[in-house]
Protein backbone atom coordinates (compact mmCIF):
# COMPACT_ATOMS: atom_id res chain seq x y z
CA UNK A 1 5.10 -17.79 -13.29
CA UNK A 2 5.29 -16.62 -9.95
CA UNK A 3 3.14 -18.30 -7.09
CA UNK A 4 2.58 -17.38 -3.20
CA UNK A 5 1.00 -20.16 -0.79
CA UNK A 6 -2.25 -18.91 1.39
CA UNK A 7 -4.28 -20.52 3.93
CA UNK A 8 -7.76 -19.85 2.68
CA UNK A 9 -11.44 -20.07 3.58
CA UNK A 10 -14.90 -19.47 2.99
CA UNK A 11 -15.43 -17.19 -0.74
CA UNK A 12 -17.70 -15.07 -2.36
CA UNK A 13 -17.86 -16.38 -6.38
CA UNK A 14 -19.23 -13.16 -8.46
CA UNK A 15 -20.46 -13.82 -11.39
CA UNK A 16 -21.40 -11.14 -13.43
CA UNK A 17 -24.37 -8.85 -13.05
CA UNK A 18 -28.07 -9.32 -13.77
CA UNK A 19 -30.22 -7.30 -16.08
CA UNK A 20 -30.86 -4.64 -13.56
CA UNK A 21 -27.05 -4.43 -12.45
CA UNK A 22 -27.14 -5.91 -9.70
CA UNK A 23 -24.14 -7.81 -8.74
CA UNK A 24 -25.02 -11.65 -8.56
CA UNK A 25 -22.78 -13.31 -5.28
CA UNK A 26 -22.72 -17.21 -4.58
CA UNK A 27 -20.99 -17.46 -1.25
CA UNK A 28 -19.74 -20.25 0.06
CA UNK A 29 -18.85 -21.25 3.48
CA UNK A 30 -15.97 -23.45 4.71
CA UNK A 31 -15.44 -24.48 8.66
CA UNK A 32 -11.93 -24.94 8.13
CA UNK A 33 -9.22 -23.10 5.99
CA UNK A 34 -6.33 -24.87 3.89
CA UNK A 35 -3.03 -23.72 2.04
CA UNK A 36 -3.59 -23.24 -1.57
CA UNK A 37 -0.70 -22.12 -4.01
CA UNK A 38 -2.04 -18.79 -6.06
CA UNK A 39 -0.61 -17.67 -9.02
CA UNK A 40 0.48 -14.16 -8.13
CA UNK A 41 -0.79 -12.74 -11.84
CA UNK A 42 -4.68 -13.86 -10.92
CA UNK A 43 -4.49 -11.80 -7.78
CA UNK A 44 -6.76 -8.70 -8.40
CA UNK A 45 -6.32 -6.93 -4.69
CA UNK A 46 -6.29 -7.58 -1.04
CA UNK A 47 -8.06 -6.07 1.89
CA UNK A 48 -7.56 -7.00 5.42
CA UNK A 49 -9.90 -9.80 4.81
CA UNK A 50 -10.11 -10.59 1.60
CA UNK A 51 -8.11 -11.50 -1.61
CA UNK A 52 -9.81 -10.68 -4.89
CA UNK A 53 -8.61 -13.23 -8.04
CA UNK A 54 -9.96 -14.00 -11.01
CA UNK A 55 -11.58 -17.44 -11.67
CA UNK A 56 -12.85 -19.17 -14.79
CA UNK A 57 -15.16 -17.66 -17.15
CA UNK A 58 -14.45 -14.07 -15.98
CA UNK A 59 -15.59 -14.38 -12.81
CA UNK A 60 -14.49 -13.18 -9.90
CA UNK A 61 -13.71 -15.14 -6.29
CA UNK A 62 -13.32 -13.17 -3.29
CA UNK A 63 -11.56 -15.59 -0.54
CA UNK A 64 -10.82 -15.41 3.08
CA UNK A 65 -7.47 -15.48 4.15
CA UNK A 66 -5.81 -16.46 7.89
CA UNK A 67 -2.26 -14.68 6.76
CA UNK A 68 -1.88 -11.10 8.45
CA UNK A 69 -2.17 -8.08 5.91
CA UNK A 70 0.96 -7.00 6.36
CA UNK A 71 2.63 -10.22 5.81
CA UNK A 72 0.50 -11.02 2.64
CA UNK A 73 1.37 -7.19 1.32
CA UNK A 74 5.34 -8.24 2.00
CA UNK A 75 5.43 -11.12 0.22
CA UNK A 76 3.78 -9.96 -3.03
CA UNK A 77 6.05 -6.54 -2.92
């Protein structure tokens, strides 16, 4: 399995939808961000803020990330 090493932050936890479809968020905020190792397969996508993984139960966890884009992009390609 193939890992990459992030510094991340605060993170949005989705967790399914409701009965009207409506997306249901728990966000969580951190003052600090640490390095966490990532299994490359769980990563979903990435935005200049953002990486999207899975997480347990089919969720979803969007985190906050200190790396640049462009250096996050590189590594994974």
């Amino acid at each position: 399995m193939e890992f990459i090493e992030l510094t991340l932050g605060s993170y949005v936890i989705s967790h399914g939808y409701d009965d009207k479809n409506k997306e249901v968020l728990e966000h969580v905020h951190s003052d600090t961000f640490s390095k966490k190792i990532v299994a490359v397969s769980r990563i979903k996508s990435i935005s200049d803020k953002y990486i999207l993984t899975d997480y347990v139960d089919g969720r979803w966890i969007y985190w906050e990330y200190k790396e640049a884009f462009a250096e996050v992009k590189k590594a994974l390609i």
